[in-house]
Protein backbone atom coordinates (compact mmCIF):
# COMPACT_ATOMS: atom_id res chain seq x y z
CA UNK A 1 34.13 -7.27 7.06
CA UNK A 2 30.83 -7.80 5.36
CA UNK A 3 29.01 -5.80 2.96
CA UNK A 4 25.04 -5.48 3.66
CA UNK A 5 23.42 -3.68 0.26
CA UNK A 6 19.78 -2.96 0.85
CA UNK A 7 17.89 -1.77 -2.24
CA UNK A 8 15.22 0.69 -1.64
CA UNK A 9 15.60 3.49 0.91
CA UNK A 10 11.78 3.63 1.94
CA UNK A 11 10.36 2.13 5.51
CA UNK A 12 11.98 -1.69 4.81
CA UNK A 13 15.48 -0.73 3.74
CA UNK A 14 15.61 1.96 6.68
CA UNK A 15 14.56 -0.90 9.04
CA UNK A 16 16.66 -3.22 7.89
CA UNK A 17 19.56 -0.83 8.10
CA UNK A 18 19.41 0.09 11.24
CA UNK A 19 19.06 -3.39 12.38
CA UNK A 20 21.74 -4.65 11.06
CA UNK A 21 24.18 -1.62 12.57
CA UNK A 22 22.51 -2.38 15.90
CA UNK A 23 23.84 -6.14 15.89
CA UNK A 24 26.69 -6.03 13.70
CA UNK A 25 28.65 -2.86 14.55
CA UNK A 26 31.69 -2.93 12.39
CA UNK A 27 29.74 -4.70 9.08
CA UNK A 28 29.79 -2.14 5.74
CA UNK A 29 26.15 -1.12 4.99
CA UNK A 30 24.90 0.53 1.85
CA UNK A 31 21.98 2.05 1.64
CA UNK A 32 20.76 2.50 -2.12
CA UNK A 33 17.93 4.38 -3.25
CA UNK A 34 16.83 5.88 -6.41
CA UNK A 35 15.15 9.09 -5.48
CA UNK A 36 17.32 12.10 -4.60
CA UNK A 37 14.84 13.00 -1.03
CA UNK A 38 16.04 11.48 2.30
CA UNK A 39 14.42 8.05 3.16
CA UNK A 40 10.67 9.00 3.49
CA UNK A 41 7.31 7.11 4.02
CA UNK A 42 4.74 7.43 0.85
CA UNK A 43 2.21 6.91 3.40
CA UNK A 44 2.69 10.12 4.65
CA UNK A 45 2.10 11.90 0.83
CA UNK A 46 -1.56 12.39 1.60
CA UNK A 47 -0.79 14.46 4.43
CA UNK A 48 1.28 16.59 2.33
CA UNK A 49 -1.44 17.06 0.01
CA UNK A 50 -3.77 17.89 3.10
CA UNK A 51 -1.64 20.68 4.48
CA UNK A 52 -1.38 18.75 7.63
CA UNK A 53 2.46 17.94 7.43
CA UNK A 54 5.65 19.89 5.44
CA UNK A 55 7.60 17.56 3.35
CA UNK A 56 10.30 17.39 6.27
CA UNK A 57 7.35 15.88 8.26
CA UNK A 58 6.84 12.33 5.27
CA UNK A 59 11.09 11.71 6.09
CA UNK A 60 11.26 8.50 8.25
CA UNK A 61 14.12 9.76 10.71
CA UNK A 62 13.98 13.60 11.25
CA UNK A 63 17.60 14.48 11.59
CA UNK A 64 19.84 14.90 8.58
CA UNK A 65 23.11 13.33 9.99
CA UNK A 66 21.04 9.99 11.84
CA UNK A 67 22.68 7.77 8.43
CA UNK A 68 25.66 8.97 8.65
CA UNK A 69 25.53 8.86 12.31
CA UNK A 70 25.25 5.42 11.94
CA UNK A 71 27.84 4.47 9.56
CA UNK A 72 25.31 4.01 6.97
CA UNK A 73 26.52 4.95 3.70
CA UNK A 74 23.47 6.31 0.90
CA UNK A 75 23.90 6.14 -2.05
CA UNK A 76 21.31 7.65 -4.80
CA UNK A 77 21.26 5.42 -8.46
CA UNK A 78 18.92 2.75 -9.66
CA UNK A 79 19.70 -0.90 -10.69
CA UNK A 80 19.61 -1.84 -13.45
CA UNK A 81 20.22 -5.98 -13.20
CA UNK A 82 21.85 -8.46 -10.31
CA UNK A 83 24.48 -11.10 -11.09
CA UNK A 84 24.11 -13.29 -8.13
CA UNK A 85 27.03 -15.28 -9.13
CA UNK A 86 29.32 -12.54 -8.96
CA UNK A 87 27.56 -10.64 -6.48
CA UNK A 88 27.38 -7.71 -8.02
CA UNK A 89 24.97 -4.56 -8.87
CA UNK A 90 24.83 -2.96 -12.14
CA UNK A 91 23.79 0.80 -11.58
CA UNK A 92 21.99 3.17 -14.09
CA UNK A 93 24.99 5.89 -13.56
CA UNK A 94 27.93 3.22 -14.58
CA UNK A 95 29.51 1.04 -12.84
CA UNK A 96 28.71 -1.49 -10.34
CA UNK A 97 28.42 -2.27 -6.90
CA UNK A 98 29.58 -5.35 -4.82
CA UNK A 99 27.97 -7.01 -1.76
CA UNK A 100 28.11 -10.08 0.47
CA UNK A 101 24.75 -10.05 1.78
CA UNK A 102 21.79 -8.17 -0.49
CA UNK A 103 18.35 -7.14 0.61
CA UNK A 104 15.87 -6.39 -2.43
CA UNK A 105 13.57 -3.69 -0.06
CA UNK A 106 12.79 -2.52 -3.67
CA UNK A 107 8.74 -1.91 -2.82
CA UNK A 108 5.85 -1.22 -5.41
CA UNK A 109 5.44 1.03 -8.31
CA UNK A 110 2.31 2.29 -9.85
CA UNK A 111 0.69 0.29 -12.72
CA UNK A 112 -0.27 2.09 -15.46
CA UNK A 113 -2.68 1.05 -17.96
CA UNK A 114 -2.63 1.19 -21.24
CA UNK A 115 -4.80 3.62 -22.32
CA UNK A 116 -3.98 6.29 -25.27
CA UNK A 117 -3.17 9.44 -23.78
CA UNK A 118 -1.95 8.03 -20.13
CA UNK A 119 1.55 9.93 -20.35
CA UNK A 120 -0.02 13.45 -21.45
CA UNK A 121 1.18 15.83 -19.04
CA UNK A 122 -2.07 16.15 -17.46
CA UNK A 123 -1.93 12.82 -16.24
CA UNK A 124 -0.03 12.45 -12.88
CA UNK A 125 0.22 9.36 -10.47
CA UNK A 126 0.67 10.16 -6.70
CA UNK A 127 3.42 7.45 -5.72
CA UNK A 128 6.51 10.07 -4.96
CA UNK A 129 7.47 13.04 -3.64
CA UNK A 130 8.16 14.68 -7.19
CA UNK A 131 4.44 13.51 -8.40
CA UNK A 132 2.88 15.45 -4.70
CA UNK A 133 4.73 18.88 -5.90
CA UNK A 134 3.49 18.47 -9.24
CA UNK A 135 -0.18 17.62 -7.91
CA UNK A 136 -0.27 20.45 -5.19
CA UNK A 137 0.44 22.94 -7.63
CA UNK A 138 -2.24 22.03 -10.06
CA UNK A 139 -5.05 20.49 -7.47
CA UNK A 140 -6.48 24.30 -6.59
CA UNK A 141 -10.23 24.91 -5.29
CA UNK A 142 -12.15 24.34 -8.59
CA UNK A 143 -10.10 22.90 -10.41
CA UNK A 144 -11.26 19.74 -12.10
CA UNK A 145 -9.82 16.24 -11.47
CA UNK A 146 -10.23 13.40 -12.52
CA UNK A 147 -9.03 10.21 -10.44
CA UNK A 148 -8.80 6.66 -12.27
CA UNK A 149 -8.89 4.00 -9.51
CA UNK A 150 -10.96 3.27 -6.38
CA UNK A 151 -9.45 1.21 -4.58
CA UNK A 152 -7.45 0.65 -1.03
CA UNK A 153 -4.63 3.26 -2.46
CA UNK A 154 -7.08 5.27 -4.74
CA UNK A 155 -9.75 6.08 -1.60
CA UNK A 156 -6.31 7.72 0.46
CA UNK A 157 -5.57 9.86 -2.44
CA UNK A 158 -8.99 11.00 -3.16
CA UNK A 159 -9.43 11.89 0.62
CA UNK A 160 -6.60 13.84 0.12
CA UNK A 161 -7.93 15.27 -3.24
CA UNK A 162 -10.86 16.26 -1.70
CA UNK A 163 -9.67 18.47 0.83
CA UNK A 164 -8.10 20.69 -1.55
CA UNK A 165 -11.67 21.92 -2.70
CA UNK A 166 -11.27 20.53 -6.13
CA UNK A 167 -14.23 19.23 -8.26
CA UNK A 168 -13.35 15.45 -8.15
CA UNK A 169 -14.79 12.48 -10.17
CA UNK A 170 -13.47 8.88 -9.61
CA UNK A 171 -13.75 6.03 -12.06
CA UNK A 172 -13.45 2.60 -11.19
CA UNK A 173 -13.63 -0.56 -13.41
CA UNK A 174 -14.91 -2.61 -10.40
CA UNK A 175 -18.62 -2.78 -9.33
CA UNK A 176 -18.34 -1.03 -6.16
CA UNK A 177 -15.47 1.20 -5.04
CA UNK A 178 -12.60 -0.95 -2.95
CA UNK A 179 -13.28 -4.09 -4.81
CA UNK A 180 -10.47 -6.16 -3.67
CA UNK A 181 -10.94 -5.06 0.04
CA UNK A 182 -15.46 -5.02 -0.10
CA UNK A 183 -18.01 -7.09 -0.99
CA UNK A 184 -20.44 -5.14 -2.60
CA UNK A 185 -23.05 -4.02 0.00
CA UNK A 186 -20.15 -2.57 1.77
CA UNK A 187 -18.76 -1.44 -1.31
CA UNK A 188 -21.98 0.12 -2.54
CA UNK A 189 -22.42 1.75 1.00
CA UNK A 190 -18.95 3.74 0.71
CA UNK A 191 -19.74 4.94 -3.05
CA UNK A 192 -23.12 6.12 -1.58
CA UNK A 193 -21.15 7.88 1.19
CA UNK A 194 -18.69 9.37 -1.25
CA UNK A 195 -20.99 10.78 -3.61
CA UNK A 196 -22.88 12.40 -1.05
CA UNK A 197 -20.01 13.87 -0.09
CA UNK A 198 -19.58 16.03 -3.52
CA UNK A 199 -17.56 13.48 -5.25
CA UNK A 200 -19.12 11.91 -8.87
CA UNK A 201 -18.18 8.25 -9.04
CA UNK A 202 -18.15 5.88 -12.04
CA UNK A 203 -18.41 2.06 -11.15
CA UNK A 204 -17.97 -0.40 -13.76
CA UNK A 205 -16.36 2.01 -16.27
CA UNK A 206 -12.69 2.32 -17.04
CA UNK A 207 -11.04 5.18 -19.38
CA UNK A 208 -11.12 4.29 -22.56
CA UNK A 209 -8.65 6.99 -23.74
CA UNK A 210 -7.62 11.03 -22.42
CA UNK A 211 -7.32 13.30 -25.36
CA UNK A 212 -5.19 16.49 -24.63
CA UNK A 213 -5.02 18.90 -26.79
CA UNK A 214 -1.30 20.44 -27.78
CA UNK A 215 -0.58 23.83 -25.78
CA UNK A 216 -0.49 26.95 -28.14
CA UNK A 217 1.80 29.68 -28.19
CA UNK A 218 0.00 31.76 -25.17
CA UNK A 219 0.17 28.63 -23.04
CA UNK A 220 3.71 27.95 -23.55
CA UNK A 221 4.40 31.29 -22.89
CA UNK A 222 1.83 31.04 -19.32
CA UNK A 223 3.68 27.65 -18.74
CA UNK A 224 7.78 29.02 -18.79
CA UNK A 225 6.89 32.16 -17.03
CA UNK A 226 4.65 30.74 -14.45
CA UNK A 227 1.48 33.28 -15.58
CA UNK A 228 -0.41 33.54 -18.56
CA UNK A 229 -3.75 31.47 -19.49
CA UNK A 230 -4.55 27.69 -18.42
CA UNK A 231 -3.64 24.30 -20.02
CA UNK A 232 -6.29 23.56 -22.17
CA UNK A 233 -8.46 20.95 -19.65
CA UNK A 234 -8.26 16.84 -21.17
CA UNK A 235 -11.50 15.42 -22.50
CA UNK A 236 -11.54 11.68 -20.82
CA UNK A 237 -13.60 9.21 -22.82
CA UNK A 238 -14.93 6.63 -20.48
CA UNK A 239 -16.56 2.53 -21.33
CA UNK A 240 -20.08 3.52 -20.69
CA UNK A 241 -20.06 6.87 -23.51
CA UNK A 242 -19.33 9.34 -20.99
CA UNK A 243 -17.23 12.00 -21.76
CA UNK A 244 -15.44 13.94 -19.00
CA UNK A 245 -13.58 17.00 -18.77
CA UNK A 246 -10.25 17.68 -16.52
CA UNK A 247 -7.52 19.53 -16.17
CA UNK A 248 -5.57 17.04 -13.94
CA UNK A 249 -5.77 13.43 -14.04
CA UNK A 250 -4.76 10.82 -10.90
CA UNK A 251 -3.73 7.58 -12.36
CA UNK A 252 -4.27 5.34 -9.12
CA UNK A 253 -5.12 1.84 -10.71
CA UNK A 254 -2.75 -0.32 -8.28
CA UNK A 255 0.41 -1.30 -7.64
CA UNK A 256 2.84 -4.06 -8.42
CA UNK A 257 5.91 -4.96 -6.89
CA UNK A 258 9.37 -3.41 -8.17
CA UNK A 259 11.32 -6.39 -9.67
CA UNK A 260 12.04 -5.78 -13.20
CA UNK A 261 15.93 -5.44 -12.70
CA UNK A 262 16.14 -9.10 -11.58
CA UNK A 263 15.19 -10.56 -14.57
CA UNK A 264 18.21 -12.97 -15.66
CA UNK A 265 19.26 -12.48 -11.91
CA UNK A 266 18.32 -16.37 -11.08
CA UNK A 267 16.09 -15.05 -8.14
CA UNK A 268 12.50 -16.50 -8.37
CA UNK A 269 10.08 -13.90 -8.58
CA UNK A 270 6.22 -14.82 -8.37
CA UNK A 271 3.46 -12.29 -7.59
CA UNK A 272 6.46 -11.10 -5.63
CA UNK A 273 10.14 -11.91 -4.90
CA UNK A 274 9.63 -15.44 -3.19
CA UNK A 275 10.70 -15.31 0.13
CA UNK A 276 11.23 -18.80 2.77
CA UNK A 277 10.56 -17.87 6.42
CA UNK A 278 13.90 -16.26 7.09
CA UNK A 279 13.34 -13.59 4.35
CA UNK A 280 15.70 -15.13 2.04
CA UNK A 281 15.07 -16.41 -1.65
CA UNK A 282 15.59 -18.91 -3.74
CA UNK A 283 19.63 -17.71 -3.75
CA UNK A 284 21.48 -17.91 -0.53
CA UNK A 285 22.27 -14.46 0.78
CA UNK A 286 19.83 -12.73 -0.81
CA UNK A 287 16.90 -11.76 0.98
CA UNK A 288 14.04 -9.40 0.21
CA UNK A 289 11.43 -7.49 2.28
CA UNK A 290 8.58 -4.90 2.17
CA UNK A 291 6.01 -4.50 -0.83
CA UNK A 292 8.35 -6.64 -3.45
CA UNK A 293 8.55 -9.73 -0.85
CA UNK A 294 6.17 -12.75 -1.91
CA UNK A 295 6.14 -14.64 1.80
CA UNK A 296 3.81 -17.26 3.31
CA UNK A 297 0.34 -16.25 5.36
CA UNK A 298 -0.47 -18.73 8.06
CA UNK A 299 -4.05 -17.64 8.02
CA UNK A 300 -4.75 -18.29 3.73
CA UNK A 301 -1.99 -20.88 3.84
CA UNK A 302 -0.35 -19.82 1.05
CA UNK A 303 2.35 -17.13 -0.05
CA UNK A 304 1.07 -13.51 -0.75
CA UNK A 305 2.17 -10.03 -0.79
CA UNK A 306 0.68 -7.87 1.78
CA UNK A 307 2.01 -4.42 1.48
CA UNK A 308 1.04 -2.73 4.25
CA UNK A 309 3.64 -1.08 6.67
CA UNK A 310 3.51 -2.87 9.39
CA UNK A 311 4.68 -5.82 7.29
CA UNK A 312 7.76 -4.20 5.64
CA UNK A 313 9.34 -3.64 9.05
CA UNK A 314 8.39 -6.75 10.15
CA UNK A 315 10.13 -8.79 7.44
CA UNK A 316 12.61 -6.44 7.35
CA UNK A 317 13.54 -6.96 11.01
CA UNK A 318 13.75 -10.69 10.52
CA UNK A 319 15.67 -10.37 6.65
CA UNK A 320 18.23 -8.43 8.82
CA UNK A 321 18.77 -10.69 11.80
CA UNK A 322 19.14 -13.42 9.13
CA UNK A 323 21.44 -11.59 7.30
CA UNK A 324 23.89 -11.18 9.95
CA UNK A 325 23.74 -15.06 11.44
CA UNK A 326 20.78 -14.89 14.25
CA UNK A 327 18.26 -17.12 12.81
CA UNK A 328 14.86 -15.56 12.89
CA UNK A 329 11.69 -16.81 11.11
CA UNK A 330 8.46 -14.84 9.71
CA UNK A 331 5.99 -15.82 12.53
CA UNK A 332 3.23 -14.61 9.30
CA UNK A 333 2.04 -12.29 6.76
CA UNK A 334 -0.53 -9.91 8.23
CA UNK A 335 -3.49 -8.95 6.31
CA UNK A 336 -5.07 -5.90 7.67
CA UNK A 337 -6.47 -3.38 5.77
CA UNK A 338 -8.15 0.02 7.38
CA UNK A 339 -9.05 2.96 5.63
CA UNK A 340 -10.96 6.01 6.13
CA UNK A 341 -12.59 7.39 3.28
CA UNK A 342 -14.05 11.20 3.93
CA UNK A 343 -14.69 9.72 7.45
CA UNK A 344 -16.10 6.68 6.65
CA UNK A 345 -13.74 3.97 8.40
CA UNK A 346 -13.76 0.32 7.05
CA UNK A 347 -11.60 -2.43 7.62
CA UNK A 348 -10.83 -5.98 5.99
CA UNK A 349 -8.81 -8.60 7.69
CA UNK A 350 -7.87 -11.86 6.12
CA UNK A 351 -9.62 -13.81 3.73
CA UNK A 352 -12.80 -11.70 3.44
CA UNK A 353 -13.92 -13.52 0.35
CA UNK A 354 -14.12 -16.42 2.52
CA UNK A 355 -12.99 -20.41 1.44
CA UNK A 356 -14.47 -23.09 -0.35
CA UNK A 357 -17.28 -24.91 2.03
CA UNK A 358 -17.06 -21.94 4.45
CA UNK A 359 -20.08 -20.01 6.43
CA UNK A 360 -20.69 -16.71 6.72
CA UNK A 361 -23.02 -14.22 7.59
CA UNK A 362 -23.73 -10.64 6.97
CA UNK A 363 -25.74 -7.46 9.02
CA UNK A 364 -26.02 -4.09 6.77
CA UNK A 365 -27.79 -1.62 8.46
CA UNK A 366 -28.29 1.13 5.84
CA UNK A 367 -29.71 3.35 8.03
CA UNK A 368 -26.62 4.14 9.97
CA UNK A 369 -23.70 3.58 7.17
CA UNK A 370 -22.84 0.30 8.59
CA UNK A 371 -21.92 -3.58 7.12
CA UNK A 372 -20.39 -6.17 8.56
CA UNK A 373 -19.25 -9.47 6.97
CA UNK A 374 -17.91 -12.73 8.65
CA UNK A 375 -16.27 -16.03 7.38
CA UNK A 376 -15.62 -19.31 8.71
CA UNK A 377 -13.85 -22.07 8.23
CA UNK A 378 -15.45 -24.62 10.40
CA UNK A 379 -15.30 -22.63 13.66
CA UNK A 380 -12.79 -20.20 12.75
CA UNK A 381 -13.53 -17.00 11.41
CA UNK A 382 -10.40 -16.50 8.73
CA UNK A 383 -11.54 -12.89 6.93
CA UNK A 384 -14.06 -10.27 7.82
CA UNK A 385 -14.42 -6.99 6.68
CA UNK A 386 -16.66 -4.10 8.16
CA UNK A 387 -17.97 -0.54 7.69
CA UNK A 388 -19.17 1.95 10.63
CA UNK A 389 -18.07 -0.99 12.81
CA UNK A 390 -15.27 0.31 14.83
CA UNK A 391 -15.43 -0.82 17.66
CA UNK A 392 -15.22 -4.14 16.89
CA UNK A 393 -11.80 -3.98 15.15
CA UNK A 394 -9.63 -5.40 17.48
CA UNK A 395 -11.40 -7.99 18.19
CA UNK A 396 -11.46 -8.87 14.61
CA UNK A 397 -8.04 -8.63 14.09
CA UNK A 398 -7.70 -10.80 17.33
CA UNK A 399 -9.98 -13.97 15.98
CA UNK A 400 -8.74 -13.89 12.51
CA UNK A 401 -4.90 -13.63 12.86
CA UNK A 402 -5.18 -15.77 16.25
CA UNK A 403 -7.06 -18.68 14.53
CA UNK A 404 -8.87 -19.30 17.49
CA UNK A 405 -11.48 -22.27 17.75
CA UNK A 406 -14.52 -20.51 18.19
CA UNK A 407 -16.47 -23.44 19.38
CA UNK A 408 -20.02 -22.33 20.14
CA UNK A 409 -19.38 -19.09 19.45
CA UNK A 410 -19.47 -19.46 16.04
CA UNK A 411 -23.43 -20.56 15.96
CA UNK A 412 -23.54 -17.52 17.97
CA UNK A 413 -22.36 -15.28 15.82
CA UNK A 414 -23.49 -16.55 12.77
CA UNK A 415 -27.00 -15.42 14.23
CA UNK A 416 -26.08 -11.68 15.66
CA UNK A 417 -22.25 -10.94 13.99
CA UNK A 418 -22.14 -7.59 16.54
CA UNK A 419 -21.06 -9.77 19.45
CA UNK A 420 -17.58 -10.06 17.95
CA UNK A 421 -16.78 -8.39 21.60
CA UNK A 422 -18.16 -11.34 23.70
CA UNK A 423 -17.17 -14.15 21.53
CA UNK A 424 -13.32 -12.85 21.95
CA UNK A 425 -12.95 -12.14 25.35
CA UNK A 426 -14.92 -15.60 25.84
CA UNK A 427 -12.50 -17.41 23.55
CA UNK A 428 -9.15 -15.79 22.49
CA UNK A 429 -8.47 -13.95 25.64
CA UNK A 430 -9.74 -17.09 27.71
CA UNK A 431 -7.27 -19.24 25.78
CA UNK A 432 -4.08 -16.56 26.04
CA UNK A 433 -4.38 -15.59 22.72
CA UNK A 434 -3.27 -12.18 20.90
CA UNK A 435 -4.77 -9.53 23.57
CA UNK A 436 -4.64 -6.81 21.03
CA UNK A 437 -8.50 -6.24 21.04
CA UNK A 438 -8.99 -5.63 24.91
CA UNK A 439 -6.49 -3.07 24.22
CA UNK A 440 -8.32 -1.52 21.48
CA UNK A 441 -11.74 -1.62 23.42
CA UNK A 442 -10.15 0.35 26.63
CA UNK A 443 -8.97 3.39 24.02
């Protein structure tokens, strides 16, 4: 019988455990994760900081028995270091753990900079569970926050942030907000947008240090009984000489992907865990998936790490066929990115930053909180990206991820971008290409 032994319990692992019952019914699966909650999404935390959802409503599969239903067996500890020879796990409560096949589904953590004063205990990130309860109970109407970070993953939180009525201020080290997702009339746009909305941002500025003072008596006493008078609020020394006060601080200054524990492990880690096409590295029968996985993009034509959601389940899907003998290859990395920020909606697809020799054109209409941004490749359009634009999103995600030859449609819409529309249903659609975008026009 074999062993499957997926690290990481979040949307990949889940995925890739549930596969693998479906086609192998009598293989052993272990399901390790390190936090003690039931396999939940993080991409539902911002709805638990809105109020919209209960912390139930972030689990991935609602009933409590659906694991062990399965014949899934969880198991709660972290690792601390793989010996592929042996083919073995050694975990953070003792002991170890064997397996035939593994599947690092390991995902992100937060990076933290290094900036004196990061771990005071006004400083929070917003990557778990734990770190939501801690921020819901200090995020109250007035209270003063501070968020370090602006881009994709910082512009969800502070949509979050802001609907709890607290004063918010961002800061972000980039030019514009969503640097690595905007160019910077888009970017500019959404900081405009922002700020009108309340919120005080600080482009090219980064926190220099966060000086907290040490509680006193009365605030230890406050503190173990739950009453009793306020932390004294953090005074946040910013690049540019500002000096700002808070009494909770939102480290959201990226991501990067969770592979510490396999140094020594002989598994080749790049940006991410390098992946081949059927999910498996360097080592055979190890395979990895999700926001740790490093696997090749058809559209850049080189390996990345995309994590986005819709990715992890893909790869996991195809890590888990592999791992129980159906061969199944990565058909690509999908690079999508759409986020609404206080009800501004942008999106970036591809290679938005265009390539070397490329066109490209761009239409910013000020006016009416919109930008849109093109880039070609010959007569392919390989990355866009877009504000105010919706209804041209599917047909965006059609062109780029399609690769379709746009022929004379690109002259076309390097003079008037808007007929993104047109040039799809004339090209894509006409040549049987990804359909995705007439469904996205008929909703």
């Amino acid at each position: 019988m074999t062993h499957h032994v997926i690290v990481g319990a979040g949307p990949a692992g889940v995925i890739a455990a549930e596969t693998i019952r479906k086609q192998a019914p009598d293989d052993r699966i272990t399901l390790l994760g390190d936090e003690a909650e039931a396999p939940y999404s993080r991409m539902a935390i911002p709805y638990l900081l809105m109020g919209n959802i209960a912390e139930a409503g972030t689990y991935l599969r609602k009933s409590p028995t659906h694991f062990a239903d399965l014949r899934i067996e969880r198991l709660t500890d972290r690792v601390l270091s793989v010996d592929t020879v042996a083919r073995t796990l050694a975990l953070e409560e003792g002991g170890s753990l064997s397996y035939d096949r593994l599947l690092l589904a390991t995902g992100s953590k937060p990076a933290q900079p290094p900036i004196p004063g990061i771990h005071s205990a006004n400083v929070h990130t917003c990557w778990t569970l734990e770190d939501a309860r801690a921020i819901m109970a200090k995020a109250q109407p007035g209270t003063r926050v501070l968020q370090m970070g602006a881009g994709f993953i910082g512009c969800i939180i502070m949509e979050a942030l802001a609907s709890r009525g607290v004063q918010l201020s961002v800061v972000e080290m980039g030019d514009r907000m969503v640097p690595r997702m905007m160019g910077p009339a888009a970017g500019g746009m959404i900081r405009r947008w922002v700020e009108a909305k309340g919120v005080a941002v600080h482009t090219g500025a980064r926190v220099e240090r966060i000086e907290t003072p040490e509680p006193g008596l009365l605030e230890k006493v406050g503190a173990a009984f739950g009453t009793g008078i306020a932390p004294a609020p953090s005074m946040v020394h910013l690049s540019n000489g500002a000096v700002l006060e808070a009494d909770l601080i939102i480290s959201a200054t990226g991501v990067k992907p969770a592979m510490d524990f396999l140094e020594g492990s002989g598994v080749l880690c790049l940006q991410g865990i390098l992946t081949d096409e059927h999910m498996q590295t360097n080592v055979p029968g190890v395979y990895a998936a999700g926001d740790c996985a490093e696997a090749f993009d058809k559209v850049s034509g080189t390996t990345i790490v995309s994590a986005i959601q819709p990715n992890a389940a893909d790869q996991a899907l195809v890590a888990a066929l592999n791992m129980v003998g159906k061969p199944t290859a990565l058909k690509g990395v999908t690079q999508i990115n759409v986020l609404d920020t206080l009800g501004l909606i942008s999106a970036s697809f591809g290679n938005w930053e265009g390539v070397a020799g490329g066109e490209h054109v761009e239409r910013v209409d000020e006016a009416h909180n919109k930008a849109l941004s093109l880039q070609f490749d010959g007569d392919v359009m390989v990355g866009c990206n877009s504000v105010g634009w919706t209804n041209h999103v599917g047909a965006m995600r059609g062109l780029v991820e399609g690769r379709v030859p746009l022929g004379p449609w690109k002259d076309r819409l390097l003079q008037d971008p808007t007929q993104l529309m047109p040039a799809y249903l004339a090209t894509a659609q006409a040549q049987g290409r990804w359909s995705g975008a007439g469904d996205e026009r008929r909703r």
